[in-house]
Protein backbone atom coordinates (compact mmCIF):
# COMPACT_ATOMS: atom_id res chain seq x y z
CA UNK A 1 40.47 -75.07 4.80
CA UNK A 2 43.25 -76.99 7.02
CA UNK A 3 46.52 -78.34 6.08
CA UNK A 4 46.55 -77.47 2.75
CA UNK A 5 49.40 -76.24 0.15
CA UNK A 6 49.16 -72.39 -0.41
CA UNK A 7 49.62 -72.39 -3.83
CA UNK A 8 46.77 -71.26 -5.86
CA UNK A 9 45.30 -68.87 -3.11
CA UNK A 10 45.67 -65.65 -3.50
CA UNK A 11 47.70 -62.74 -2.06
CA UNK A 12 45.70 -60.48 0.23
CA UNK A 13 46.86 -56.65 0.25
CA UNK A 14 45.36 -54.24 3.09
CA UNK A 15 45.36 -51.24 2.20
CA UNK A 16 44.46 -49.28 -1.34
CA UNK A 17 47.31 -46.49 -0.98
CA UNK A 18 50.15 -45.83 -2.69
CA UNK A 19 52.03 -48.86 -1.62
CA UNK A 20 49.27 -51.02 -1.46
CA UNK A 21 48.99 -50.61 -5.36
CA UNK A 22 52.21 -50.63 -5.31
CA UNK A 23 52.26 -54.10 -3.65
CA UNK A 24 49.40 -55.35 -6.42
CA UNK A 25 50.97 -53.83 -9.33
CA UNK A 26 54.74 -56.07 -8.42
CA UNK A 27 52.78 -59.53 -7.53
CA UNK A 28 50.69 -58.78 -11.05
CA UNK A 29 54.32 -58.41 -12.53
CA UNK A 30 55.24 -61.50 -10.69
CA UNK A 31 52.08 -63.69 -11.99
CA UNK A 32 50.64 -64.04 -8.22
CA UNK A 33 46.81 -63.11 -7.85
CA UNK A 34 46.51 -60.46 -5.40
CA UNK A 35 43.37 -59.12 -3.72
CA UNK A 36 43.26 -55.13 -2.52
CA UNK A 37 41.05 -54.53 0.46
CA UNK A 38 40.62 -50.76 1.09
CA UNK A 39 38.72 -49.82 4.20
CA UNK A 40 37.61 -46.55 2.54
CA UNK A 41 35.39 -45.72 0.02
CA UNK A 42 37.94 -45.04 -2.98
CA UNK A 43 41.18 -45.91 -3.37
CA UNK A 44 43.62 -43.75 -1.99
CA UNK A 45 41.07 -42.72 0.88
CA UNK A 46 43.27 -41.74 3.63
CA UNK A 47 45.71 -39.36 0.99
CA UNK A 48 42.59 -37.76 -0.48
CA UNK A 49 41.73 -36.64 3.50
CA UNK A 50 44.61 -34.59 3.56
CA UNK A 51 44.23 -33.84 0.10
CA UNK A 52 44.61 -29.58 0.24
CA UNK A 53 48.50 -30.56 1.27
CA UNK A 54 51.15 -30.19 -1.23
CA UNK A 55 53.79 -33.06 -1.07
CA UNK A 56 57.76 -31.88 -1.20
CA UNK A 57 58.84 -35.11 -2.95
CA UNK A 58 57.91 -34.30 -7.17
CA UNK A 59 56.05 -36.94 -9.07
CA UNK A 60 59.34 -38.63 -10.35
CA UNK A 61 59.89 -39.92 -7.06
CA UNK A 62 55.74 -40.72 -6.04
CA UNK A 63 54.97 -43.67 -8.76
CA UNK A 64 56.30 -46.94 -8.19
CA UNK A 65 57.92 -48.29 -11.03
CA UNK A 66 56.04 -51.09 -11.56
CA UNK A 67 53.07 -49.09 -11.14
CA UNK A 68 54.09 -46.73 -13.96
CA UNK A 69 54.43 -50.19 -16.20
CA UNK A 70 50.48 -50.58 -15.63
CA UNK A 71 50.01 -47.51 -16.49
CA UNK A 72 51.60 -46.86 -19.26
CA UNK A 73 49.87 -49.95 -21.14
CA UNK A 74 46.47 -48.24 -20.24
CA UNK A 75 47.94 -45.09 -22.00
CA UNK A 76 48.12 -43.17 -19.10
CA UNK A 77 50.05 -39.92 -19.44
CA UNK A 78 52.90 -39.10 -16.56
CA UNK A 79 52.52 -35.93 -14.91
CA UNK A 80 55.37 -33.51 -14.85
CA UNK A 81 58.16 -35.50 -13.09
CA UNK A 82 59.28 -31.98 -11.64
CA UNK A 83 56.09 -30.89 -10.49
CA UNK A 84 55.16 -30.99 -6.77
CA UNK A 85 51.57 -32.61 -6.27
CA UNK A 86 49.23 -32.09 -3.34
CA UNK A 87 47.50 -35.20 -2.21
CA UNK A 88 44.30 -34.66 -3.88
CA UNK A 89 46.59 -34.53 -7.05
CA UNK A 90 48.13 -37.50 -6.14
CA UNK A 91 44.87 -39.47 -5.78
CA UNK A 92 43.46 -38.12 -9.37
CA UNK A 93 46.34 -38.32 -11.45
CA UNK A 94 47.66 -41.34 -9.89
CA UNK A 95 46.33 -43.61 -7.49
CA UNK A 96 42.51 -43.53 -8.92
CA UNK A 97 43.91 -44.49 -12.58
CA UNK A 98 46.34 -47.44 -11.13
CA UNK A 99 43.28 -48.55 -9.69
CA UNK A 100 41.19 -48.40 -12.37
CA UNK A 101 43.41 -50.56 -14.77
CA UNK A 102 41.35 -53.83 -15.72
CA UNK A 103 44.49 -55.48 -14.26
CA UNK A 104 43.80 -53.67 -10.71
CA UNK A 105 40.18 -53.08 -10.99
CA UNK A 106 38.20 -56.46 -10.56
CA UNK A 107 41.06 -57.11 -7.36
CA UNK A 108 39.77 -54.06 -5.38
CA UNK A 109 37.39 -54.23 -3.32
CA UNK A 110 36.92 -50.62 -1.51
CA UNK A 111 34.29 -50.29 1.48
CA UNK A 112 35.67 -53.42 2.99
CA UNK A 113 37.58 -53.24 6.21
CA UNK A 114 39.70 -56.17 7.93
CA UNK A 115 38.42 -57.37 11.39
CA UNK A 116 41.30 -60.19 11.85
CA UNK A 117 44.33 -61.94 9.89
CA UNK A 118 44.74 -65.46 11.50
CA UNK A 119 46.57 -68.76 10.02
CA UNK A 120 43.60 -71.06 8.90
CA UNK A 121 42.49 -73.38 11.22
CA UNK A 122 45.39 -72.44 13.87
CA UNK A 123 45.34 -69.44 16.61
CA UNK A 124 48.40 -68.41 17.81
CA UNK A 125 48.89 -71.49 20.04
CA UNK A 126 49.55 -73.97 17.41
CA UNK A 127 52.78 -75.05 15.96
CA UNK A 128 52.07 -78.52 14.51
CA UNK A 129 51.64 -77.69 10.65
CA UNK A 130 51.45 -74.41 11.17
CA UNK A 131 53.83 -73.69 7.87
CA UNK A 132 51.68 -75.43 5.63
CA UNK A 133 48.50 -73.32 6.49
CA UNK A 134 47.33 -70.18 4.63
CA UNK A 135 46.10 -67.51 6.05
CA UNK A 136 42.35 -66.43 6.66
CA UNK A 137 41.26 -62.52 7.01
CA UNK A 138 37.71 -61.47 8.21
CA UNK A 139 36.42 -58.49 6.44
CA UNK A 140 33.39 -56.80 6.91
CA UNK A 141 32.28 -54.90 3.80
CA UNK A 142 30.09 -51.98 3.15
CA UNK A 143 27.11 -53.60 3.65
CA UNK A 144 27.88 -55.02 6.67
CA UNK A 145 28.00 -58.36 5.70
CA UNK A 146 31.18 -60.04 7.62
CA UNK A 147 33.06 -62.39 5.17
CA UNK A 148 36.31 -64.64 5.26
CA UNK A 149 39.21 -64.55 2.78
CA UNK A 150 42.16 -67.03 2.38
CA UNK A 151 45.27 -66.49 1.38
CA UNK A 152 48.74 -67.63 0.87
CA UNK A 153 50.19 -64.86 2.11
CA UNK A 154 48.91 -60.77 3.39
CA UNK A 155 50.69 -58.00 2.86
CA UNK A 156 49.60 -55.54 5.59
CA UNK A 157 49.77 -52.13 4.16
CA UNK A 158 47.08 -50.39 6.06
CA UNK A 159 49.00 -47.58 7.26
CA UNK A 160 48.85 -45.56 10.37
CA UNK A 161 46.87 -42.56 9.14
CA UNK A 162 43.71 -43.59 11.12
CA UNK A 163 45.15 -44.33 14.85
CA UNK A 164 46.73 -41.00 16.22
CA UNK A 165 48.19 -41.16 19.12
CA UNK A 166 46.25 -39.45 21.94
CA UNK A 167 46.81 -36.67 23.64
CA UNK A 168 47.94 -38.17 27.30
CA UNK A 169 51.56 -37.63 27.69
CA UNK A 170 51.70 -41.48 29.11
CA UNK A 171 50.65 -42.95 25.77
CA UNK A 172 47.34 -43.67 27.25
CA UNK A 173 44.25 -40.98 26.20
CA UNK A 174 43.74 -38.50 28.66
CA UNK A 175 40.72 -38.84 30.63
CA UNK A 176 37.52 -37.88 28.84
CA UNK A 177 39.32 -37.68 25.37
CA UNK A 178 36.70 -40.10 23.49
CA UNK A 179 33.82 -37.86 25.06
CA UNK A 180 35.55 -35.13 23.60
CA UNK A 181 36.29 -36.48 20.33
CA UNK A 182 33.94 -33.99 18.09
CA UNK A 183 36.40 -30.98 19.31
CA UNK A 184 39.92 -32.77 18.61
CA UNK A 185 40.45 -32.59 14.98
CA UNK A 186 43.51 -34.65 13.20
CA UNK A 187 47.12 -33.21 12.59
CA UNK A 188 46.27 -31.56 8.49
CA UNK A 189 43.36 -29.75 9.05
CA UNK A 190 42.26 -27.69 6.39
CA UNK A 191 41.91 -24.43 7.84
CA UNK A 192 42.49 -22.20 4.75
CA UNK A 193 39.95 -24.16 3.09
CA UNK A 194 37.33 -26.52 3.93
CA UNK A 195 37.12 -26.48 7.94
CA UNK A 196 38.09 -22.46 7.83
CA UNK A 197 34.73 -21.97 9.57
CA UNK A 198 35.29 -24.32 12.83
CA UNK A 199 38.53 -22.16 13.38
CA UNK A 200 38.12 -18.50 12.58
CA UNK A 201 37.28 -16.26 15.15
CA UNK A 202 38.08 -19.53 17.77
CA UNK A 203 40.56 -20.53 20.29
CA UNK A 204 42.28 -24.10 18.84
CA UNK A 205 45.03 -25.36 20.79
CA UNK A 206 47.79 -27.39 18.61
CA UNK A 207 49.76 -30.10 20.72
CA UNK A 208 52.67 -31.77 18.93
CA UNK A 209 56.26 -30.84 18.00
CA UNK A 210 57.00 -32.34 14.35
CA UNK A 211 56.06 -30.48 11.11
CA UNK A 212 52.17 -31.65 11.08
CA UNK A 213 51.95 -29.23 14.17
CA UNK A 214 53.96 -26.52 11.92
CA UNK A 215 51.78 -26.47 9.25
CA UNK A 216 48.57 -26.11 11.34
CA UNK A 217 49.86 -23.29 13.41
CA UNK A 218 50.91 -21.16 10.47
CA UNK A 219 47.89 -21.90 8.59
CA UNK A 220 45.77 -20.74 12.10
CA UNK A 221 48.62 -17.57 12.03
CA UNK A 222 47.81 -17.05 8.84
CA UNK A 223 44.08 -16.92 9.22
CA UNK A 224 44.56 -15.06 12.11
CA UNK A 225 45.11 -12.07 10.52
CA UNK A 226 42.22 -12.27 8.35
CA UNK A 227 39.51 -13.26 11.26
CA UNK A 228 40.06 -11.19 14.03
CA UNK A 229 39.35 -13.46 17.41
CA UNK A 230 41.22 -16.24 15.90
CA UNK A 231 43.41 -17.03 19.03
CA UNK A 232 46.32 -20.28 18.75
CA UNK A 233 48.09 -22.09 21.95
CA UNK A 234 50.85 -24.60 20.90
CA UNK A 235 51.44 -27.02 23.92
CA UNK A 236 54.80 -29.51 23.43
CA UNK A 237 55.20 -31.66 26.38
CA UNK A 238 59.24 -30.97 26.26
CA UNK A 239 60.96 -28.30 27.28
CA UNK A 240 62.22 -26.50 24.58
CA UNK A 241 60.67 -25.96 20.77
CA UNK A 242 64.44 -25.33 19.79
CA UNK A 243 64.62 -28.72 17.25
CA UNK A 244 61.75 -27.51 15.31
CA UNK A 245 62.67 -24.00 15.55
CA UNK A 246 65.87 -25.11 14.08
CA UNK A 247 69.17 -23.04 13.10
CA UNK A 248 67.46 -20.50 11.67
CA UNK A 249 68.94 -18.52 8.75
CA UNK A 250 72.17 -20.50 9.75
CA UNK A 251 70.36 -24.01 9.31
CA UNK A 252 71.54 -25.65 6.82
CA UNK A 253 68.20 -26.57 5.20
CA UNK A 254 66.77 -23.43 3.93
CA UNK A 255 63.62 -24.71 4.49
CA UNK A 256 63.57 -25.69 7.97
CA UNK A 257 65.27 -22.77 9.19
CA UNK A 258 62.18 -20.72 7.76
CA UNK A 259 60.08 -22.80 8.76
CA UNK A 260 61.72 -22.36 12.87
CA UNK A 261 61.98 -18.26 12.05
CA UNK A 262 58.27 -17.79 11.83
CA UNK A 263 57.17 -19.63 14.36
CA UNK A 264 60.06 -18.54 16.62
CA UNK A 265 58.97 -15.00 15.68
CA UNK A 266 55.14 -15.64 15.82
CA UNK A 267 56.09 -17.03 19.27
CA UNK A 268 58.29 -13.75 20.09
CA UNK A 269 55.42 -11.23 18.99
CA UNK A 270 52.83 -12.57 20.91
CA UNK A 271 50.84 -14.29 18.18
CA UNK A 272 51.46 -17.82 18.97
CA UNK A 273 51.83 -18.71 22.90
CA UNK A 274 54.09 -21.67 23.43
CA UNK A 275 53.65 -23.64 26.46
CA UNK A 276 56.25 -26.23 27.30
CA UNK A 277 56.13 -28.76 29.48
CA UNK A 278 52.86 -29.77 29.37
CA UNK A 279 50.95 -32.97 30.35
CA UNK A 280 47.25 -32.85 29.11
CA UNK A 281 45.34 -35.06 31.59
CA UNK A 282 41.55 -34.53 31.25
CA UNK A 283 39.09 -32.96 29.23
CA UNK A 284 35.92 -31.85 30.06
CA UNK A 285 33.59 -31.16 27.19
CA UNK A 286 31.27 -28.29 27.31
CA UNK A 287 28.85 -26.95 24.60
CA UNK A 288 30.94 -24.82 22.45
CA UNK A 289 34.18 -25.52 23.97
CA UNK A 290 36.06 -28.10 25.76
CA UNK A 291 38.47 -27.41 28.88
CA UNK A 292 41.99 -28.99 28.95
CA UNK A 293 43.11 -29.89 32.42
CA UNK A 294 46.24 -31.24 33.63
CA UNK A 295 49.65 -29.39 34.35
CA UNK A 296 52.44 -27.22 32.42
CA UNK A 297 55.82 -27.18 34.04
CA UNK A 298 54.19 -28.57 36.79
CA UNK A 299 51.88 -25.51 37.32
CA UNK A 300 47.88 -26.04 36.73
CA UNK A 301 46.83 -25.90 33.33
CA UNK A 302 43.28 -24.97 32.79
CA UNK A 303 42.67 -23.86 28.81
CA UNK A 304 38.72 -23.68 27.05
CA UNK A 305 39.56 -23.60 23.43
CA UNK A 306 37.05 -24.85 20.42
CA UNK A 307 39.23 -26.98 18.68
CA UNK A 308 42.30 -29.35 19.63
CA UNK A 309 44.61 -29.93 17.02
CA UNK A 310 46.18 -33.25 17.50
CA UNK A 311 49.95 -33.82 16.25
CA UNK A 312 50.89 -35.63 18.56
CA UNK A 313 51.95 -38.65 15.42
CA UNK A 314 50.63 -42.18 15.04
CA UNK A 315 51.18 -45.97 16.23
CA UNK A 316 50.41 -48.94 14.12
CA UNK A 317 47.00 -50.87 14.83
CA UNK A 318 48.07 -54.39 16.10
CA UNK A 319 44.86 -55.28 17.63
CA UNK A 320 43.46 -57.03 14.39
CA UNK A 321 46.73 -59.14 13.97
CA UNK A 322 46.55 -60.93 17.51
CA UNK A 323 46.57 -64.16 15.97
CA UNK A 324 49.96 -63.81 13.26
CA UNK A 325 52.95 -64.17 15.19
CA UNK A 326 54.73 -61.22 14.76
CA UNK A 327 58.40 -60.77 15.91
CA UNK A 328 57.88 -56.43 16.56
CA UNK A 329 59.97 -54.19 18.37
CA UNK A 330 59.53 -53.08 21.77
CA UNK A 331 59.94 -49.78 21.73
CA UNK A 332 58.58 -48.98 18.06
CA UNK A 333 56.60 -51.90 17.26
CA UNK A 334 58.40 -51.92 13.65
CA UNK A 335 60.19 -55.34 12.72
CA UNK A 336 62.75 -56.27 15.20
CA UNK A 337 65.22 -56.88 12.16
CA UNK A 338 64.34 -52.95 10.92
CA UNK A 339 63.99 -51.24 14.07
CA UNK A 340 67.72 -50.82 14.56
CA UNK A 341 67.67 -49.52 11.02
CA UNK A 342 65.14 -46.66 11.49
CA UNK A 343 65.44 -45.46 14.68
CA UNK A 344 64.63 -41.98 15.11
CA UNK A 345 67.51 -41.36 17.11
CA UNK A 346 69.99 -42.40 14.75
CA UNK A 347 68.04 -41.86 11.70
CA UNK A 348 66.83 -39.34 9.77
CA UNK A 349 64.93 -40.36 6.59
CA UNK A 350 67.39 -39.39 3.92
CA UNK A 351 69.87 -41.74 6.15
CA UNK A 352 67.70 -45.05 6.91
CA UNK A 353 69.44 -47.66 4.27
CA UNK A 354 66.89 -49.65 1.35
CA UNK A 355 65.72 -52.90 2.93
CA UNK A 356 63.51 -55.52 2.05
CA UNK A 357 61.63 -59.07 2.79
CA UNK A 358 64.06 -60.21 4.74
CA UNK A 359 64.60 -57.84 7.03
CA UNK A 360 60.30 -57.81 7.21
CA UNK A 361 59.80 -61.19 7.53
CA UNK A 362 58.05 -62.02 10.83
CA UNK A 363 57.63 -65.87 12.37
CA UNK A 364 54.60 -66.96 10.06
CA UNK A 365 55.80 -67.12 6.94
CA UNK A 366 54.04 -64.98 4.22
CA UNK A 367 53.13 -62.11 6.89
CA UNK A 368 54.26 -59.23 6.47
CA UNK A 369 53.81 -55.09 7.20
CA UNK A 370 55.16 -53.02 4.73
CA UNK A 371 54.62 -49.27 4.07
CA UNK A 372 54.35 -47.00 7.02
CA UNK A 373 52.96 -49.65 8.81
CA UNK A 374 56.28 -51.27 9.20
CA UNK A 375 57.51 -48.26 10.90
CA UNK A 376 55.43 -48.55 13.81
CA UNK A 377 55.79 -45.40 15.33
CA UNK A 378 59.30 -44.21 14.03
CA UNK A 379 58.31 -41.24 11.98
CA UNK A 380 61.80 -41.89 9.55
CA UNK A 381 59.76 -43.23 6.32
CA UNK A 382 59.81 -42.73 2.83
CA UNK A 383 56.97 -43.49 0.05
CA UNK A 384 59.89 -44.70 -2.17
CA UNK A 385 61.20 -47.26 0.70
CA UNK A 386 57.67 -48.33 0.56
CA UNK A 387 58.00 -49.10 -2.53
CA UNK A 388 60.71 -50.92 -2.65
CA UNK A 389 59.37 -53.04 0.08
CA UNK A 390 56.64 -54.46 -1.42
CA UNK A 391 59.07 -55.23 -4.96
CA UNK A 392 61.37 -57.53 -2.78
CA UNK A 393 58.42 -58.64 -0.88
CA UNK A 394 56.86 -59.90 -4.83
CA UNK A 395 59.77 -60.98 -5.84
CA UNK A 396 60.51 -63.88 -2.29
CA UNK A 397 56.41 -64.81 -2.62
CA UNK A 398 57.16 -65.73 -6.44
CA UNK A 399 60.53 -67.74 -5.21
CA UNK A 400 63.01 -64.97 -6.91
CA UNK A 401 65.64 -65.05 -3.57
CA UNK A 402 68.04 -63.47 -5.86
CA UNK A 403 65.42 -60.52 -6.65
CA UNK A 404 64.27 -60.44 -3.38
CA UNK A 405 67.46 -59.73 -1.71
CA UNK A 406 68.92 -56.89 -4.27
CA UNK A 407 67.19 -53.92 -2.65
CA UNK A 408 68.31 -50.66 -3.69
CA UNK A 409 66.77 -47.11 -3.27
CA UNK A 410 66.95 -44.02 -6.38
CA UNK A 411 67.21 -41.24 -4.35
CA UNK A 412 68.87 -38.14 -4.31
CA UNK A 413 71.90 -37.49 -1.76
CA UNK A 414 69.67 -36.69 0.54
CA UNK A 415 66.43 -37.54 2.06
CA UNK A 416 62.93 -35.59 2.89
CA UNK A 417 60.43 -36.93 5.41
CA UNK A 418 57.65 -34.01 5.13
CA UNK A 419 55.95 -31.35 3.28
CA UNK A 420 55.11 -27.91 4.47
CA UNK A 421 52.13 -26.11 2.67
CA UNK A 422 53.77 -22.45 4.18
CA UNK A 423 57.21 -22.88 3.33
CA UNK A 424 56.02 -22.67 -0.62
CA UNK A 425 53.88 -20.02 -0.47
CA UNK A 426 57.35 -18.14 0.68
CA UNK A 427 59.36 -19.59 -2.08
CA UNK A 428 61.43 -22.34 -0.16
CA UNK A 429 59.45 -25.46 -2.27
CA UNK A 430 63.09 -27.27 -2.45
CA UNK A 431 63.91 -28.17 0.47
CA UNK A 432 62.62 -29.68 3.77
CA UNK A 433 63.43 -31.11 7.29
CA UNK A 434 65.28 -34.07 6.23
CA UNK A 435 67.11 -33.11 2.85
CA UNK A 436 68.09 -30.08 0.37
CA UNK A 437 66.52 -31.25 -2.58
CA UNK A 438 62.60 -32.52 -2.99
CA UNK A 439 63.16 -36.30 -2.66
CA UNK A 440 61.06 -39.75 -2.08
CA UNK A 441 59.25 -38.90 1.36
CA UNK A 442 56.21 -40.11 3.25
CA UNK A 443 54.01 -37.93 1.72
CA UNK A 444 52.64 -35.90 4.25
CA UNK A 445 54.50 -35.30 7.90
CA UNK A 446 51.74 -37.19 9.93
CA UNK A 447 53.22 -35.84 13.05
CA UNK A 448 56.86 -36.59 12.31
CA UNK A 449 59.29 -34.37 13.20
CA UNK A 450 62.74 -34.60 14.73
CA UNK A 451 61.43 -36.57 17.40
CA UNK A 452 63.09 -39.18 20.16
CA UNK A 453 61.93 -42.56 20.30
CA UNK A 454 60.43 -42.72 23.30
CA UNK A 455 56.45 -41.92 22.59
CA UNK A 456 55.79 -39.90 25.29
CA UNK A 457 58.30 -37.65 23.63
CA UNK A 458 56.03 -36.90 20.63
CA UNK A 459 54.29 -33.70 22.17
């Protein structure tokens, strides 16, 4: 295909989570063909990973609205609006039966992972009729076969769930980190349940400072006192754990503030040992441990432990859109137009104002990231903003400017950017680090707590 009129071509959609659906239910709505490409096996792949963590944001606020339209037409029956779902919950009740629709269903193609988005018959080079081009994006599916398909636009919401960042405090891995992948485990391990085996009776060490880290060292606490040997190190690369310990019983999230006094006490009573300061700068893999080298307030560290628990937060994968010109932030690689809009150091997520296609346009026309994605590395989003993304996004592709330009966001008064799996188990369900009432979040904390922007700053 060259110069050719985009009409008639489909819409491509990467990704098969909750916004990705989102994104086919809204063109559907619109009368544009899409096409879902979902790199896992089911829809809703990298949710039903973490699927043993229970979101803080109730159902009323996890199902897109035009999503719920689909639905409803296939008689589907609306969980509890109330009711807090865990991921695997969310993936059952939800995402699985959106995708199942006959509307959704023969436009999904699971197994199938992208390689490359480029214009058709243009690399990033050309400008000459470079409008009028589609756009081509090289899959390779699950049975290996590598295959081409064009579009008139691609919506890019892939997520960031499956490129951590790594554990060296320059943004580059440390040295030796890919030889010691099979010890370094992601930030929502399931150590209560499934993976309770590769931790009890072990030493794990936990790097990060948002609420990913949080959960995972009061679920090791926790099984701590059930498996005796069970030893936890929490290494931060600042100075001072005091924004996650928070205000305490003065903080004026319930939530957070028990959520800072347990690990504050844990920390206190000799269960948990906090080292600050620290700069992780080889590993050296051994048999049944691997040793963690580098320095903690500028002293040697030297640490054997069995598992690494990486919270450390994510970054967007660029590498496959090399060829779209993309107009991206410097600092967190979100839209240049958004990034003043989230930034982490003005923003929390109950503050970050709606926003939509045009403030996620990029310079090719018909590209664009939406979903957590967009966000780069800012850690500020919520599902519901992802939602309304990918409406205004339907809405400019089908030539509605008016539509496409009235963004608005349901939410409570406030905001809440993660869940905590301890904090219900004590009771404090309604609340959580960025809000005092369950409200549209990302649904799990994927490493984002009250962080600044700079990345190294993520430990």
């Amino acid at each position: 295909m060259s110069e050719v009129v985009r009409d008639g071509l489909p819409v491509v959609v990467i990704g098969a989570g909750p916004v990705g659906l989102a994104a086919a239910a809204h063109l559907l709505e619109r009368g544009l063909e899409p096409v879902v490409l979902e790199a896992g096996d089911r829809p809703g792949a990298a949710v039903a990973s973490w699927g043993h963590v229970r979101l803080f944001s109730p159902w009323r606020y996890d199902v897109d609205g035009a999503a719920r339209r689909l639905l409803s037409r296939a008689g589907w029956a609306e969980p509890d609006p109330d009711a807090l779902p865990t991921g695997a919950e969310l993936v059952e009740r939800y995402l699985a039966p959106l995708a199942a629709t006959p509307e959704i269903s023969p436009r999904l193609r699971t197994g199938t992972r992208v390689l490359a988005v480029a214009r058709d018959g243009a690399d990033r080079t050309r400008s000459l009729g470079r409008a009028r081009r589609g756009y081509r994006v090289r899959t390779v599916g699950p049975d290996g076969t590598v295959r081409d398909v064009l579009a008139r636009a691609v919506i890019d919401a892939s997520g960031t769930f499956s490129t951590s960042n790594p554990l060296g405090a320059d943004g580059l891995p440390a040295l030796g980190e890919a030889d010691a992948a099979r010890f370094v485990t992601g930030p929502l391990p399931d150590v209560l349940g499934a993976q309770r085996d590769r931790f009890a009776g072990r030493r794990t060490l936990v790097v990060g400072t948002g609420h990913s880290a949080a959960n995972a060292l009061l679920s090791l606490l926790e099984l701590a006192e059930a498996e005796p040997g069970t030893t936890v190190t929490w290494a931060i690369r600042g100075g001072s754990a005091r924004r996650l310990f928070g205000g305490g019983a003065d903080d004026e999230l319930p939530a957070r503030g028990l959520l800072g006094t347990r690990l504050r006490a844990a920390v206190d009573a000799g269960r948990l040992t906090l080292l600050t300061r620290v700069s992780i700068e080889l590993l050296v893999p051994g048999e049944e441990t691997v040793r963690v080298l580098g320095t903690v307030r500028e002293e040697p560290l030297r640490l054997d432990v069995h598992a690494i628990v990486n919270a450390t937060g994510f970054r967007p994968d660029l590498d496959m859109l090399r060829e779209v010109r993309l107009d991206l932030d410097p600092v967190v690689e979100a839209p240049a137009a958004l990034a003043p809009l989230i930034d982490p150091n003005e923003h929390s997520c109950g503050t970050v104002p709606p926003h939509g296609e045009q403030v996620l346009a990029h310079p090719d026309d018909g590209f664009y990231l939406a979903g957590t994605k967009s966000y780069g590395r800012a850690p500020t989003f919520l599902l519901a903003t992802g939602y309304e993304q990918v409406r205004s996004i339907a809405a400019a592709l089908a030539g509605d400017r008016a539509a496409a330009d009235a963004v608005e966001l349901d939410l409570p008064a406030s905001g809440v950017c993660s869940t905590d799996l301890a904090l219900e188990a004590d009771g404090a369900s309604g609340a959580a680090c960025c809000g005092t009432a369950p409200a549209a979040s990302e649904l799990v904390t994927l490493g984002a707590g009250p962080l600044t922007r700079s990345p190294s700053a993520r430990v």
